[in-house]
N, C-alpha and C. Protein backbone atom coordinates (compact mmCIF):
# COMPACT_ATOMS: atom_id res chain seq x y z
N UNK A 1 23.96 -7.00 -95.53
CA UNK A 1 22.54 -6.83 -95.31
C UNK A 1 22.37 -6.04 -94.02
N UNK A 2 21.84 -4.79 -94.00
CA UNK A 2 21.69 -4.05 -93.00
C UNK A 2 20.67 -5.06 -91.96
N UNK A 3 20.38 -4.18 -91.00
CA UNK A 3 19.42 -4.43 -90.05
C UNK A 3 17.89 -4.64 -90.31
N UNK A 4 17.26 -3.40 -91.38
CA UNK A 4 16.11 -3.19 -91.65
C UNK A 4 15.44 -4.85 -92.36
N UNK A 5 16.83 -4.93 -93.09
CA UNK A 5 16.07 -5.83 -94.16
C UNK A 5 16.02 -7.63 -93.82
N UNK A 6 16.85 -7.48 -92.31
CA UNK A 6 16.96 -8.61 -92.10
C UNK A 6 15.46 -9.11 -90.81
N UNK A 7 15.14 -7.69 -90.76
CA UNK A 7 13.91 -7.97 -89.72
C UNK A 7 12.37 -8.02 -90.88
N UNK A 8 12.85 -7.12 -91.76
CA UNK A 8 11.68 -7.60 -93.28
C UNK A 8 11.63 -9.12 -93.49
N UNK A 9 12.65 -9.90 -93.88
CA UNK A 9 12.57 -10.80 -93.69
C UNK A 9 12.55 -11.90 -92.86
N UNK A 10 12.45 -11.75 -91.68
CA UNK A 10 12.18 -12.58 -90.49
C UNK A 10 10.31 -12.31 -90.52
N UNK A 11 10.44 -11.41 -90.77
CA UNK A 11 8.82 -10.90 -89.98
C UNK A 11 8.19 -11.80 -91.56
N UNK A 12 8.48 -11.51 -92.82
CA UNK A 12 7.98 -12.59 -94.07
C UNK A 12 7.94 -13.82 -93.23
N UNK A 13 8.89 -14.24 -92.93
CA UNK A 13 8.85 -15.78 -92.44
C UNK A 13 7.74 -16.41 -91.57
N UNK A 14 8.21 -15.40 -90.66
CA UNK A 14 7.22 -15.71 -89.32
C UNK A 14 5.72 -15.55 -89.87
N UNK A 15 5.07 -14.55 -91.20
CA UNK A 15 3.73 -14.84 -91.51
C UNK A 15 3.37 -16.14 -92.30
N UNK A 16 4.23 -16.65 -92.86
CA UNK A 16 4.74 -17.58 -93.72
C UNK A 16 4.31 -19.02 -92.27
N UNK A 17 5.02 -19.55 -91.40
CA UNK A 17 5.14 -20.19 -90.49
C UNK A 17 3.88 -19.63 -89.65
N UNK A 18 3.47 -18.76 -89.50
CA UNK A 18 1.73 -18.56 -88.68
C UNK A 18 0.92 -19.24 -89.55
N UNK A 19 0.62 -19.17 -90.97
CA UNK A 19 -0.12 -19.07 -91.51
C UNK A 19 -0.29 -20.72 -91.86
N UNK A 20 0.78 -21.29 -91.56
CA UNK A 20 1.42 -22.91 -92.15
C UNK A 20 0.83 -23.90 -90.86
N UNK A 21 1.17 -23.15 -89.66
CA UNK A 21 0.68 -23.38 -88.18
C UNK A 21 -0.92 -23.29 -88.05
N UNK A 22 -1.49 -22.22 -88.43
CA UNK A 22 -2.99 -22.29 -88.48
C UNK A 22 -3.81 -23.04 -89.59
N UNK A 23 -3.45 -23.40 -91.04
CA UNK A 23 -3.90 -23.99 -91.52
C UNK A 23 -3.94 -26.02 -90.88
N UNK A 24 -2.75 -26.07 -90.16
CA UNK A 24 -2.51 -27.49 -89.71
C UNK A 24 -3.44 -27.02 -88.71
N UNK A 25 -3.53 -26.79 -87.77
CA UNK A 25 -4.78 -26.12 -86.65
C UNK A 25 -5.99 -26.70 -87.56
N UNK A 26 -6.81 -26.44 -88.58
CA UNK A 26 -7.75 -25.98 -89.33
C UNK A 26 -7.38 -27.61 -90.07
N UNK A 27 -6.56 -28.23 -89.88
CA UNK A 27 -6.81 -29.65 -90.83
C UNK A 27 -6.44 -29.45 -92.36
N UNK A 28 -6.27 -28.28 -92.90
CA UNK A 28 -6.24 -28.46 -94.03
C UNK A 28 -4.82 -28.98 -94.64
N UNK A 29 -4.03 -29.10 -93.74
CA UNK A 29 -3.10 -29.60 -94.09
C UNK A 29 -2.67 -30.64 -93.45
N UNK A 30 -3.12 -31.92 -93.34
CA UNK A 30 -3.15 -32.79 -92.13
C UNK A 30 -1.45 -33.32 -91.81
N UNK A 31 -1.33 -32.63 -90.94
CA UNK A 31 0.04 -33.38 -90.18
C UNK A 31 -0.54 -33.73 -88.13
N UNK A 32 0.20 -34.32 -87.75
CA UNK A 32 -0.22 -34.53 -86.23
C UNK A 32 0.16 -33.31 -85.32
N UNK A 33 -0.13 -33.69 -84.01
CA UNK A 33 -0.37 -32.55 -83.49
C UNK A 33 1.10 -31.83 -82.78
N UNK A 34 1.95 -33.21 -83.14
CA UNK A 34 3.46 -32.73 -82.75
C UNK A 34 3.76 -31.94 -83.03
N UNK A 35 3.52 -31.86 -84.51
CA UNK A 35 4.13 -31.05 -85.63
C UNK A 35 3.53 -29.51 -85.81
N UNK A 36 2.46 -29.65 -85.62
CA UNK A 36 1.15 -28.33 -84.87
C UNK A 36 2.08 -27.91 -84.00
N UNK A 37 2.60 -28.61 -83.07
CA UNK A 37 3.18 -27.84 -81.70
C UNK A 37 4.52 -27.69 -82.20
N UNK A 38 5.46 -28.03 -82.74
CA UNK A 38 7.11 -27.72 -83.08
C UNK A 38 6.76 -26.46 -84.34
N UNK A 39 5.83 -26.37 -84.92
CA UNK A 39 5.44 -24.93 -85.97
C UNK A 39 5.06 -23.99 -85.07
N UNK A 40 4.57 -24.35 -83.86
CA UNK A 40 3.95 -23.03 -82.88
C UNK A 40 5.03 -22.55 -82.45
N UNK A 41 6.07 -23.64 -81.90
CA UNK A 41 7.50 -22.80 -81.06
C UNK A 41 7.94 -22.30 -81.86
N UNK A 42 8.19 -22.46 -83.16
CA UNK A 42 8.98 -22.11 -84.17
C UNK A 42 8.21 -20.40 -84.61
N UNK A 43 7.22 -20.63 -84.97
CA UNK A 43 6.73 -19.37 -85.15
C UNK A 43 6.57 -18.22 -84.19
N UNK A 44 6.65 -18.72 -82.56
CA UNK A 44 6.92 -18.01 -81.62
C UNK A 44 7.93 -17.54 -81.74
N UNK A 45 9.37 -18.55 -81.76
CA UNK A 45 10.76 -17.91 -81.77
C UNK A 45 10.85 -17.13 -82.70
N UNK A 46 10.29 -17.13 -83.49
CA UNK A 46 10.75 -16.42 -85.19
C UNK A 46 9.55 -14.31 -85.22
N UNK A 47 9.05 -14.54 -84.20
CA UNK A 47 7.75 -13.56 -83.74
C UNK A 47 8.47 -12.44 -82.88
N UNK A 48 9.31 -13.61 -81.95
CA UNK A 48 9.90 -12.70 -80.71
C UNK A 48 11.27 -12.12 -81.48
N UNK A 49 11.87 -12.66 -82.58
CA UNK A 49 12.97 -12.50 -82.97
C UNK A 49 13.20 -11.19 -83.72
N UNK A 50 11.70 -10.92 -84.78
CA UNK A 50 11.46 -9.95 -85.80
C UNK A 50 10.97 -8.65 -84.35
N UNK A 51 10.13 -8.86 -83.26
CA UNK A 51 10.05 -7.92 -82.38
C UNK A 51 11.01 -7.58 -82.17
N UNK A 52 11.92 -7.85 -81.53
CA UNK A 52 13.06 -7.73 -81.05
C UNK A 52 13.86 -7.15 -81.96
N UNK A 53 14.17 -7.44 -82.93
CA UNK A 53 15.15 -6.22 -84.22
C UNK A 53 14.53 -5.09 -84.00
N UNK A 54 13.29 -5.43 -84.67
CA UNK A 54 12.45 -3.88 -84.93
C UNK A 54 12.33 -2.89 -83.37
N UNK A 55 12.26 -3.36 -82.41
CA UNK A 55 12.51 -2.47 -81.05
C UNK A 55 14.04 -2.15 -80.77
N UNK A 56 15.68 -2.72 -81.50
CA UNK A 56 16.48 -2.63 -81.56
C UNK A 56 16.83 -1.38 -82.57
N UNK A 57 15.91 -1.66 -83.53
CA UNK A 57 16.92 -0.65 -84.67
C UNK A 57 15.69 0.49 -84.34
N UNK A 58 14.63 0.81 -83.88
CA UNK A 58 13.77 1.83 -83.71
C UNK A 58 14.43 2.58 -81.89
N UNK A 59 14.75 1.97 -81.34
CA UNK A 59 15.53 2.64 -80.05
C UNK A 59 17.04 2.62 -79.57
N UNK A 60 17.34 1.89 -80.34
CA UNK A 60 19.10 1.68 -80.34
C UNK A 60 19.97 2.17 -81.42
């Protein structure tokens, strides 16, 4: 799996995990607020991760 396709799929994820994170935000999916906060780091790490390829394989 090249580079391209492994930051395609990180960056899927990470909208996947925003979108999972804001609906718990929004209640519609009621979990507590731990869990609100361990989906936020998670979707952070997974945000900075897909940046980070895509500024790797576009300048490196």
């Amino acid at each position: 799996m090249d580079l391209y396709l492994t930051a395609m799929y990180v960056g899927i994820l990470t909208y996947v995990f925003m979108l999972i994170t804001f609906l718990i935000g929004l209640r519609v999916i009621k979990l507590g607020f731990k869990k609100h906060k361990v989906f936020a780091i998670i979707t952070l790490i997974l945000a900075t991760l897909h940046g980070g390829t895509l500024i790797y394989y576009n300048f490196f």
